[in-house]
Protein backbone atom coordinates (compact mmCIF):
# COMPACT_ATOMS: atom_id res chain seq x y z
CA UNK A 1 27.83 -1.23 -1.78
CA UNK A 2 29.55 0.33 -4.31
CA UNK A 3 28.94 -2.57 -6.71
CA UNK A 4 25.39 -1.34 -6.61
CA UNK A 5 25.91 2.20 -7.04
CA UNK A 6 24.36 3.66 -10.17
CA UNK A 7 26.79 5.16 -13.16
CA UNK A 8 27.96 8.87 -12.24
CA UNK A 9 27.42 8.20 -8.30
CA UNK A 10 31.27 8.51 -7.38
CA UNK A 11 31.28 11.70 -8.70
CA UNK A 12 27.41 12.67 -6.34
CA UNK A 13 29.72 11.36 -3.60
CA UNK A 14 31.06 14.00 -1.35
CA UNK A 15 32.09 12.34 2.03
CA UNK A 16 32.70 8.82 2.72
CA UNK A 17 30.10 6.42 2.51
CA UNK A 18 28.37 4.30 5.47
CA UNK A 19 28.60 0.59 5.06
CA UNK A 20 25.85 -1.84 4.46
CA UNK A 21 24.45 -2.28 8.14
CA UNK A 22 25.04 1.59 8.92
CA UNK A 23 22.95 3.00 5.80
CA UNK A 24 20.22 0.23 6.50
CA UNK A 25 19.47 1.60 10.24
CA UNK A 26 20.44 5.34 8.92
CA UNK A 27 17.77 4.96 6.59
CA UNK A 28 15.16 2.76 8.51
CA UNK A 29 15.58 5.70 11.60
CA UNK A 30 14.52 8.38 8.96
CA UNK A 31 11.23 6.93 8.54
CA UNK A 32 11.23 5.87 12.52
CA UNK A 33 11.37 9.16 13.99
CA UNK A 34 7.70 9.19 12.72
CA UNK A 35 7.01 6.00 14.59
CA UNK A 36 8.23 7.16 17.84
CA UNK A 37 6.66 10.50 17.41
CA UNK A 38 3.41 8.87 16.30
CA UNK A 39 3.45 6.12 19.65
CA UNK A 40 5.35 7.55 22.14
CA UNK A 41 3.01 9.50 22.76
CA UNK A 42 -0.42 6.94 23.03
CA UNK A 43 0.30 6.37 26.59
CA UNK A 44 0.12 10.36 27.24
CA UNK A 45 -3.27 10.65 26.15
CA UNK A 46 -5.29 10.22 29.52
CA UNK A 47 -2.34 13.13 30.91
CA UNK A 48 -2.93 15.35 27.65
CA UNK A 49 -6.80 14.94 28.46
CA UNK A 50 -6.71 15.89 31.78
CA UNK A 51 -4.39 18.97 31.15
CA UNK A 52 -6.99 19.86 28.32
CA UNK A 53 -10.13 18.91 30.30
CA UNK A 54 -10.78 16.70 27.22
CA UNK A 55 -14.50 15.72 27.71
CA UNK A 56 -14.36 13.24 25.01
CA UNK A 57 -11.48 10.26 25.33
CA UNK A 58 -12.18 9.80 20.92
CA UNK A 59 -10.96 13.42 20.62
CA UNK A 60 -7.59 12.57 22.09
CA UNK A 61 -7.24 10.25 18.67
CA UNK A 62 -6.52 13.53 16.84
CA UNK A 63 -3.20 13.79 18.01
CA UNK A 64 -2.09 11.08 16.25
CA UNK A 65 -4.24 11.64 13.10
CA UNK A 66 -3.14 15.40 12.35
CA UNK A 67 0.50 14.59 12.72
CA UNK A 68 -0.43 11.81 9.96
CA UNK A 69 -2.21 14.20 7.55
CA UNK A 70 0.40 16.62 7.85
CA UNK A 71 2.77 13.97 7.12
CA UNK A 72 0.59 12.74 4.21
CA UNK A 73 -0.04 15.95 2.81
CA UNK A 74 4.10 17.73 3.04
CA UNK A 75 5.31 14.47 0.83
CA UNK A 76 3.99 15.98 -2.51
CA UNK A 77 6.43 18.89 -1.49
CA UNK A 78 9.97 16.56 -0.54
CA UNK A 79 9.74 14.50 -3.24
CA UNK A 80 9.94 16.78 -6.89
CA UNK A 81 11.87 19.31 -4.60
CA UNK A 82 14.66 16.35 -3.86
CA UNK A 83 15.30 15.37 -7.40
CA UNK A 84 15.73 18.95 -8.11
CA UNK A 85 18.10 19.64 -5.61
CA UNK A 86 18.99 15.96 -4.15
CA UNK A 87 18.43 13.80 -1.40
CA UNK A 88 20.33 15.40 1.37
CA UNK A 89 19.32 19.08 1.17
CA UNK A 90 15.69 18.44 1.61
CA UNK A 91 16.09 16.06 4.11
CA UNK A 92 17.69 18.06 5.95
CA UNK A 93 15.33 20.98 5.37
CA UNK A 94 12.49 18.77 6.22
CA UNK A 95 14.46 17.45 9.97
CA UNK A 96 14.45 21.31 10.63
CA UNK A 97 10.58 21.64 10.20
CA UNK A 98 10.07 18.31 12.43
CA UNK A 99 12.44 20.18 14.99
CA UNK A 100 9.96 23.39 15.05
CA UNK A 101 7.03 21.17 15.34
CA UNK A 102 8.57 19.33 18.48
CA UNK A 103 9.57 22.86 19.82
CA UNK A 104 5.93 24.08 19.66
CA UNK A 105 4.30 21.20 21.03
CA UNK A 106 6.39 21.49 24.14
CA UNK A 107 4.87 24.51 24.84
CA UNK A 108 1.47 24.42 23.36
CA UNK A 109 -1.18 25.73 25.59
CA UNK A 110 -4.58 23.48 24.48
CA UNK A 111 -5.88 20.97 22.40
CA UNK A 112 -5.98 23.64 19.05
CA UNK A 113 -2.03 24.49 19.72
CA UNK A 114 -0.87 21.40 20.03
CA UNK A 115 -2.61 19.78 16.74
CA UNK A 116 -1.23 22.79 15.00
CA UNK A 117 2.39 21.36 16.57
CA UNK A 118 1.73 17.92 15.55
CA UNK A 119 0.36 19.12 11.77
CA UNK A 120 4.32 20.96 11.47
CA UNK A 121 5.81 17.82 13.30
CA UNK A 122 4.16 15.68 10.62
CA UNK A 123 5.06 17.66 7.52
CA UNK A 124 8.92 17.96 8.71
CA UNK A 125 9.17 14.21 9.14
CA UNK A 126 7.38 13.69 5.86
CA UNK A 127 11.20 14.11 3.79
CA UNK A 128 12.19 11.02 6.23
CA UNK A 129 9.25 8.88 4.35
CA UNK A 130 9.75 10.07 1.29
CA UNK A 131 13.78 10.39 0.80
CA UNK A 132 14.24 7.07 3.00
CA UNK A 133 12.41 4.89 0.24
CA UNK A 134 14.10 7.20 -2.82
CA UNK A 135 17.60 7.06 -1.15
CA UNK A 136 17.30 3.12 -1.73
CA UNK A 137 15.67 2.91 -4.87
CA UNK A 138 18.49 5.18 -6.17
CA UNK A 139 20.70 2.46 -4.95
CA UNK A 140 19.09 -1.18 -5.80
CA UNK A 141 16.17 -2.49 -7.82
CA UNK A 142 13.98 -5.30 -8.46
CA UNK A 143 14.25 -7.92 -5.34
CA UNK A 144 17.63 -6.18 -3.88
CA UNK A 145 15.58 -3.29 -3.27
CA UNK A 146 12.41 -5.24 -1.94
CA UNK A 147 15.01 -7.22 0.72
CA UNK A 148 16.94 -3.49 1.62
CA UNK A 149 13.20 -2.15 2.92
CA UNK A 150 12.36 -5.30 4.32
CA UNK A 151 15.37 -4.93 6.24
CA UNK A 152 14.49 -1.62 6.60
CA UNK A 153 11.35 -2.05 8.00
CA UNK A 154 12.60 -4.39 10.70
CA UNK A 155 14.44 -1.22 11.62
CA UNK A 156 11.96 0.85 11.50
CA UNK A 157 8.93 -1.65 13.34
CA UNK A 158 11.00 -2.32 16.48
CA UNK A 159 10.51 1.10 17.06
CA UNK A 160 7.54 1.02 18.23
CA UNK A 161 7.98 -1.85 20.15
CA UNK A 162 9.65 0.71 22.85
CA UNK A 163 8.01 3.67 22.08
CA UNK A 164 5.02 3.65 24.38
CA UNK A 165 7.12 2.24 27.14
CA UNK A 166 9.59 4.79 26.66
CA UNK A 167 6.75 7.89 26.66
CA UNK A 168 5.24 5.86 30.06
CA UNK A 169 9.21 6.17 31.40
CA UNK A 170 9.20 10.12 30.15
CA UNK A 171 5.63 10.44 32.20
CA UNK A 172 7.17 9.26 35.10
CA UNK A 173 9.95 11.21 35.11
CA UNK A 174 7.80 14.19 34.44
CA UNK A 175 4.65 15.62 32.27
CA UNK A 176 3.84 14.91 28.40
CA UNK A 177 5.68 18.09 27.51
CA UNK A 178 8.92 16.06 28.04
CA UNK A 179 7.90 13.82 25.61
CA UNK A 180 8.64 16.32 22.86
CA UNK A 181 11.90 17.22 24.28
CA UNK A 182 13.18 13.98 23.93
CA UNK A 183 11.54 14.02 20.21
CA UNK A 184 13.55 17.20 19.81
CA UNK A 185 16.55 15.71 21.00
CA UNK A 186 16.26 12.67 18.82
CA UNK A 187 15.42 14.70 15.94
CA UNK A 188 18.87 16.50 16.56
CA UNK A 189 20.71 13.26 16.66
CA UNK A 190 19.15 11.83 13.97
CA UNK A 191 20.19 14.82 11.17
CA UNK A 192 23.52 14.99 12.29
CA UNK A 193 23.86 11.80 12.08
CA UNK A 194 22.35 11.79 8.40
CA UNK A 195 24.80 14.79 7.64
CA UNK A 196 27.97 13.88 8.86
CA UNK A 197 27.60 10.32 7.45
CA UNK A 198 25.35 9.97 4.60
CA UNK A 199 26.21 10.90 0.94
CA UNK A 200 24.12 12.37 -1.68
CA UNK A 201 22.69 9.21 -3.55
CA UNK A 202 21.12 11.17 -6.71
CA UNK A 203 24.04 11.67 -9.03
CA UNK A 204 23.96 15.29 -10.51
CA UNK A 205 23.33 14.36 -14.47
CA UNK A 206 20.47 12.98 -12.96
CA UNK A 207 19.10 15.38 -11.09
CA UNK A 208 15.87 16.82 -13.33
CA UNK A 209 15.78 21.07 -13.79
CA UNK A 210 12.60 22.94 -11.43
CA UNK A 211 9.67 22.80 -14.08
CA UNK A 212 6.19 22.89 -13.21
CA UNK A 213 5.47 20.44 -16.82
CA UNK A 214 7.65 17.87 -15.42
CA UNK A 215 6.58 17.51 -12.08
CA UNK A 216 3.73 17.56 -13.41
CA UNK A 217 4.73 15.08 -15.88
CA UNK A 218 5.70 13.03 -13.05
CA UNK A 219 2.44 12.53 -11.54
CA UNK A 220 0.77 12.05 -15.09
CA UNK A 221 3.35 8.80 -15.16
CA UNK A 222 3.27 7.58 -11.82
CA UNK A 223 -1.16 8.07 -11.53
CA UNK A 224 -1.16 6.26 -15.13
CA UNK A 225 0.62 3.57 -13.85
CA UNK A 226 -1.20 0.76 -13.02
CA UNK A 227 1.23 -1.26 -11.61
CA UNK A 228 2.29 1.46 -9.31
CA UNK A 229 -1.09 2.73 -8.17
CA UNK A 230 -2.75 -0.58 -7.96
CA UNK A 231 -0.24 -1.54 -5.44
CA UNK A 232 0.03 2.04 -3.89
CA UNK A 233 -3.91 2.13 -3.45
CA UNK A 234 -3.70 -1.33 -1.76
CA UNK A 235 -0.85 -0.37 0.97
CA UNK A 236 -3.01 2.56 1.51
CA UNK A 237 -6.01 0.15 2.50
CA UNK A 238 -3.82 -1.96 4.45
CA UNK A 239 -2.07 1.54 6.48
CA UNK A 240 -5.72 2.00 7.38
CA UNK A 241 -5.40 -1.23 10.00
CA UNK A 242 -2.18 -0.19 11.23
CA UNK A 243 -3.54 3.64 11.76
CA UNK A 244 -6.90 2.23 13.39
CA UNK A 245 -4.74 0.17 15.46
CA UNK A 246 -2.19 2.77 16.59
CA UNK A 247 -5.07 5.36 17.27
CA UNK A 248 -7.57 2.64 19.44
CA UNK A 249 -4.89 0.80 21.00
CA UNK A 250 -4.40 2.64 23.88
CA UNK A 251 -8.70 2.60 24.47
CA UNK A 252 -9.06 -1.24 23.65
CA UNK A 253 -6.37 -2.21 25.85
CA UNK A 254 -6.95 -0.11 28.70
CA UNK A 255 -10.69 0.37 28.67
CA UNK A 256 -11.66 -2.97 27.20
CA UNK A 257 -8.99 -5.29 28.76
CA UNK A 258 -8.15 -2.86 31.65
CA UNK A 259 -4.61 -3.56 31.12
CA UNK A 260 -3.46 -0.46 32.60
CA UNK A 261 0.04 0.07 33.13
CA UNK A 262 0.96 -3.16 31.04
CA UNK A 263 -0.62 -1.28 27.76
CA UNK A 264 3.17 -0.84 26.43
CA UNK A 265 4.13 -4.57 26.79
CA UNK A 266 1.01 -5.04 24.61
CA UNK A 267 1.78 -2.72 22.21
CA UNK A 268 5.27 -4.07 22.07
CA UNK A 269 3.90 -7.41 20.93
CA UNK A 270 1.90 -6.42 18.09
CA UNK A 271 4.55 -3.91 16.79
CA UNK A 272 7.11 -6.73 17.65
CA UNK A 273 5.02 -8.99 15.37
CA UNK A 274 5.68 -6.96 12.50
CA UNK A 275 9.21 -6.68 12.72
CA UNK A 276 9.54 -10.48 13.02
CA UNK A 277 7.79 -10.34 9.64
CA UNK A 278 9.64 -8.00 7.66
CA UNK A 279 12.80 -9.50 8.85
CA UNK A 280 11.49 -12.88 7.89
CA UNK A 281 10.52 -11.36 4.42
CA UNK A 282 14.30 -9.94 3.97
CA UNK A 283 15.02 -13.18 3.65
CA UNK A 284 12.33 -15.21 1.75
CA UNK A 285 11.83 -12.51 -0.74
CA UNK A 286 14.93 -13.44 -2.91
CA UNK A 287 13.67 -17.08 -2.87
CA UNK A 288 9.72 -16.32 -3.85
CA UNK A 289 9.32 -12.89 -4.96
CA UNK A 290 7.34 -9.86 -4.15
CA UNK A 291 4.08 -11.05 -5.54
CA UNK A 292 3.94 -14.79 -4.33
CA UNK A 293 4.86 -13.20 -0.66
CA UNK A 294 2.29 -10.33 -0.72
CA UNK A 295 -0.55 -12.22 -2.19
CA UNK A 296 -0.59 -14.63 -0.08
CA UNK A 297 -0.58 -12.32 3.33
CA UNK A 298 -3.21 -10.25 1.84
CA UNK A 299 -5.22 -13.32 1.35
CA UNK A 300 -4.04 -14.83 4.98
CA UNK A 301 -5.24 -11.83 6.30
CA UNK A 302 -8.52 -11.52 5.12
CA UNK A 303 -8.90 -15.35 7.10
CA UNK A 304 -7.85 -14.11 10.22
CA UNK A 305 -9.94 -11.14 9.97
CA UNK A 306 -13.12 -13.50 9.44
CA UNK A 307 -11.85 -14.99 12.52
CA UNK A 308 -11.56 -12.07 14.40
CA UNK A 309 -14.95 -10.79 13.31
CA UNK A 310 -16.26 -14.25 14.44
CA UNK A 311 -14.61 -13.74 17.34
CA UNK A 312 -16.15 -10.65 18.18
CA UNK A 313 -19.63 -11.03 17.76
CA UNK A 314 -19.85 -14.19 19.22
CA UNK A 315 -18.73 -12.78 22.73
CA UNK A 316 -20.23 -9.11 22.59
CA UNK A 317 -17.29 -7.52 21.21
CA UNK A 318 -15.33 -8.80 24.05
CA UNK A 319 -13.56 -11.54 23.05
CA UNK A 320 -10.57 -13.17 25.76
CA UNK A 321 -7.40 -11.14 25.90
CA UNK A 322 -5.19 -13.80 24.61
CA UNK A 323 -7.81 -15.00 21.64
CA UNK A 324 -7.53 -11.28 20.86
CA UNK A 325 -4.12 -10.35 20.95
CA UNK A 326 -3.55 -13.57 18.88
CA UNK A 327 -5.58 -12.59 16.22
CA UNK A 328 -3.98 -9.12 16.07
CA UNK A 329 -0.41 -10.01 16.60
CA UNK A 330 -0.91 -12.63 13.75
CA UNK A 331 -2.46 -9.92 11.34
CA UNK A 332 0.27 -7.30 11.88
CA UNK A 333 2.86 -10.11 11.32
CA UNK A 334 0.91 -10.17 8.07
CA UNK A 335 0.94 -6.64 7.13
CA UNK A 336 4.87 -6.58 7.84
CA UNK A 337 5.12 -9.43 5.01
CA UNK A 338 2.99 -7.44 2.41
CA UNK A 339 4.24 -3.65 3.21
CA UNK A 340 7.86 -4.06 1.80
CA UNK A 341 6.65 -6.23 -1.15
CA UNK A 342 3.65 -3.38 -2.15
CA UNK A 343 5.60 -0.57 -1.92
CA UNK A 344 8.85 -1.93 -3.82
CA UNK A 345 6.10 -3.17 -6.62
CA UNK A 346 4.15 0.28 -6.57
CA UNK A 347 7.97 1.99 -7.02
CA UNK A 348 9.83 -0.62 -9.01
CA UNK A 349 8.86 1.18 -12.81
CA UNK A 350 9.20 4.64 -11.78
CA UNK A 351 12.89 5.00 -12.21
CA UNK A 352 14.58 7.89 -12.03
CA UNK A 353 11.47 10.28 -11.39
CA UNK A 354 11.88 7.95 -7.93
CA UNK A 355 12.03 11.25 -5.88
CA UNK A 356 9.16 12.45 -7.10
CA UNK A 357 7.07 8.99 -7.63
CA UNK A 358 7.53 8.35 -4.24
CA UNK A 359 6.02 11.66 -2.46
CA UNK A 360 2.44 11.03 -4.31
CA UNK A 361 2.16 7.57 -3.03
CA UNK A 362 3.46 8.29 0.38
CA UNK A 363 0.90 11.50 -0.01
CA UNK A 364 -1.80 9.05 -1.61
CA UNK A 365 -1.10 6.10 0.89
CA UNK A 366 -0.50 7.80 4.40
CA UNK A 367 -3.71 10.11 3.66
CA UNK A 368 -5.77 7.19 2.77
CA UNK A 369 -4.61 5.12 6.04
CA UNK A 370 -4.93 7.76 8.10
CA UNK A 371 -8.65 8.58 7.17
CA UNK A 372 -9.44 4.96 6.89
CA UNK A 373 -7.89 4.63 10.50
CA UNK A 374 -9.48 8.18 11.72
CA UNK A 375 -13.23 6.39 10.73
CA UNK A 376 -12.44 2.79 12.09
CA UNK A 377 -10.68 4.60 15.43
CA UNK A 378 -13.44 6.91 15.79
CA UNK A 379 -16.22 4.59 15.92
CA UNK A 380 -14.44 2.54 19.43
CA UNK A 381 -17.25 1.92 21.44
CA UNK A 382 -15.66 0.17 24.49
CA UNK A 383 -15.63 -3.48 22.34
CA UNK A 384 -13.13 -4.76 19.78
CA UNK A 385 -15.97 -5.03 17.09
CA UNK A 386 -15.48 -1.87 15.27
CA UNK A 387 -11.23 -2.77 14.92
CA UNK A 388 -12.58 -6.22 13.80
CA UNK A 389 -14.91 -5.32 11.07
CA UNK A 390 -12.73 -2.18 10.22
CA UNK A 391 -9.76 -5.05 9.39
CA UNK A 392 -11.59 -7.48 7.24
CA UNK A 393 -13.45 -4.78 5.23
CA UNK A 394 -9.76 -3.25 4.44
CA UNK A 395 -8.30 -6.68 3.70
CA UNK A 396 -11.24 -7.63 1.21
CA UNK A 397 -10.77 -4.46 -0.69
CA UNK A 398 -6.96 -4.34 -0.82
CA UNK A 399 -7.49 -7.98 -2.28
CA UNK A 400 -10.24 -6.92 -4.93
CA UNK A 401 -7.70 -4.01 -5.57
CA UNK A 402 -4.82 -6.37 -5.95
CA UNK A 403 -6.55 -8.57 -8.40
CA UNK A 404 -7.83 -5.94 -10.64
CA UNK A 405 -4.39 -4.31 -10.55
CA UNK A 406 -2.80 -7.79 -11.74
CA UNK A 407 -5.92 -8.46 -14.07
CA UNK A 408 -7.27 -11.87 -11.53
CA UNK A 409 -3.69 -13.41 -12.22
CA UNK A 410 -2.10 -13.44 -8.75
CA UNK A 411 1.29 -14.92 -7.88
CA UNK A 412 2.20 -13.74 -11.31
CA UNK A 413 6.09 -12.95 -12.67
CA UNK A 414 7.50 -10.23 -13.57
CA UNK A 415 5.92 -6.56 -14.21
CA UNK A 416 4.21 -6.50 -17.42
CA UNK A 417 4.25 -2.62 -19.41
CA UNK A 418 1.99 -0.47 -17.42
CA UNK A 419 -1.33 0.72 -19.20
């Protein structure tokens, strides 16, 4: 990897440096802490209801929602403050927020204390999102940086494959409140890992002085951009089906399909699905490009969706398990091929305000997925309709989105000058 180190970077080096397979998972766990904090806990929501005396099952969605609005929101903060002072310090920083947050939740008291828990939870593991994705764009560019987050992702995807079964294991083994213990203890692992093992990646002469003007110059650049927030605006669209997803899954499978115990092993599929994708993309990406790949799953998935929506209506919003899952599985497999490609696009001209690039669109994108998901999730009524419709109206408008950004000329080359 040092081949693909920028100039100055030996002398940002101050401890010896992972090798390739070790910074991919180091990396891919930052951002997965937030996947196993986000779905380990779905299966403790009947458990955190009853403890609550939750009338309403849709409130129970909040729990997952407020950690991602917290997490949304706290990126604008990581990423200026980590090309001021560097990757590592602000990780680290943020890790020690996530740790309070996983602290207070294990004690919280009601529904009220324990969003406030999951809102600090969220905003600590926001420098994992942010400094994950700068931490390899200071490394590689162009299609070496699209195949590292593919890779990446696969990381980062199987963890939810195990997540839900591993929060049904903690319930067994005791109440939710464990659940946080063992996100504390993770969270522990995880930055000690990062510090004893990871070097800083932003080399000092370029590391920009604190000024309000540039970060503020920063956004003006990245928000101008219309590469970048073409692309950013369409992952956000497409996070909304993931976040409606992760906050109804637990309802549709349970209530709907009264799957009951087996809810993880479902969940495990669809998350599995994705994984399967973004490794599969690690590896085609270098051969077609980010466009030709991500164009063409945005489009697949609007098909599906029609499917699904066909699906759904023409059975009462209660379409068979399998014909269901199907659908689903194959449009997360989707999503995992046009994630790594959209958000290497969206970051690929920002150079090196990276840092700083990437905490508005993880800000920009998580918020928008999370609300889209909060309004899709919110209006379960016992059938798979509102998930259905909720998918294809995303889909159409990350398309339209897509087009405008690349002016109706999809499958296009390289980046022209943004305007």
């Amino acid at each position: 990897m040092h081949a693909d180190l920028p100039p100055g970077m030996a002398a940002a080096r101050r401890r010896p440096e992972p090798g390739f397979t070790e910074f991919v998972i180091l990396v891919a766990l930052m951002m997965g802490v937030t996947a196993f904090a986000v779905d380990a806990v779905l299966p403790a929501f009947p458990a955190i209801g009853e403890s609550f005396a939750i009338q309403d099952p849709n409130q129970l969605q909040l729990v997952v929602y407020v950690y991602m609005l917290g997490f949304g929101a706290a990126q604008l903060l990581f990423g200026p403050a980590s090309d001021v002072v560097g990757r590592r310090p602000a990780y680290l920083a943020g890790a020690a927020v996530f740790l309070i947050g996983c602290a207070m939740a294990m004690f919280a008291h009601d529904l009220t204390s324990l969003l406030v828990a999951r809102f600090v939870q969220g905003t600590g593991a926001a420098s994992g999102r942010v400094l994950s994705t700068a931490i390899v764009r200071d490394r590689f560019a162009g299609r070496d940086m699209a195949r590292v987050m593919s890779l990446n992702m696969t990381v980062f995807i199987m963890v939810p494959v195990f997540a839900p079964a591993i929060g049904s294991l903690l319930l067994l083994l005791g109440d939710w409140h464990g659940m946080f213990g063992a996100m504390l203890l993770l969270g522990v692992a995880l930055a000690a890992w990062f510090w004893l093992r990871m070097p800083e990646t932003l080399a000092e002469e370029n590391r920009m002085p604190f000024s309000v003007a540039r970060i503020a110059g920063g956004f003006r650049t990245t928000l101008t951009c219309r590469i970048t927030m073409g692309y950013a605006t369409a992952v956000g669209l497409l996070f909304g089906c993931v976040m409606s997803m992760v906050g109804s899954a637990q309802q549709i499978f349970t209530d709907t399909f009264d799957l009951g115990p087996l809810f993880p092993l479902a969940f495990a599929g669809l998350a599995g699905s994705m994984g399967v994708a973004a490794l599969a993309n690690a590896k085609a990406v270098s051969r077609f490009g980010m466009r030709r790949i991500s164009h063409a799953s945005m489009l697949a998935l609007v098909a599906v969706s029609l499917v699904q929506v066909a699906a759904a209506l023409a059975t009462g919003g209660r379409p068979p398990l399998w014909l269901f899952a199907g659908l689903l599985a194959a449009s997360q497999f989707l999503l995992g091929l046009a994630f790594p490609n959209m958000n290497a696009l969206a970051l690929e001209p920002m150079g090196k305000i990276a840092g700083t690039a990437s905490s508005l669109i993880g800000l920009y994108t998580t918020i928008a997925g999370a609300l889209c998901g909060l309004l899709i999730g919110g209006a379960f009524d016992g059938t798979v309709l509102p998930i259905a419709l909720g998918y294809l109206i995303l889909a159409v408008l990350a398309a339209g989105v897509v087009a405008w950004t690349e002016r109706g000329r999809l499958f296009g080359g390289p980046h022209r000058p943004p305007t």
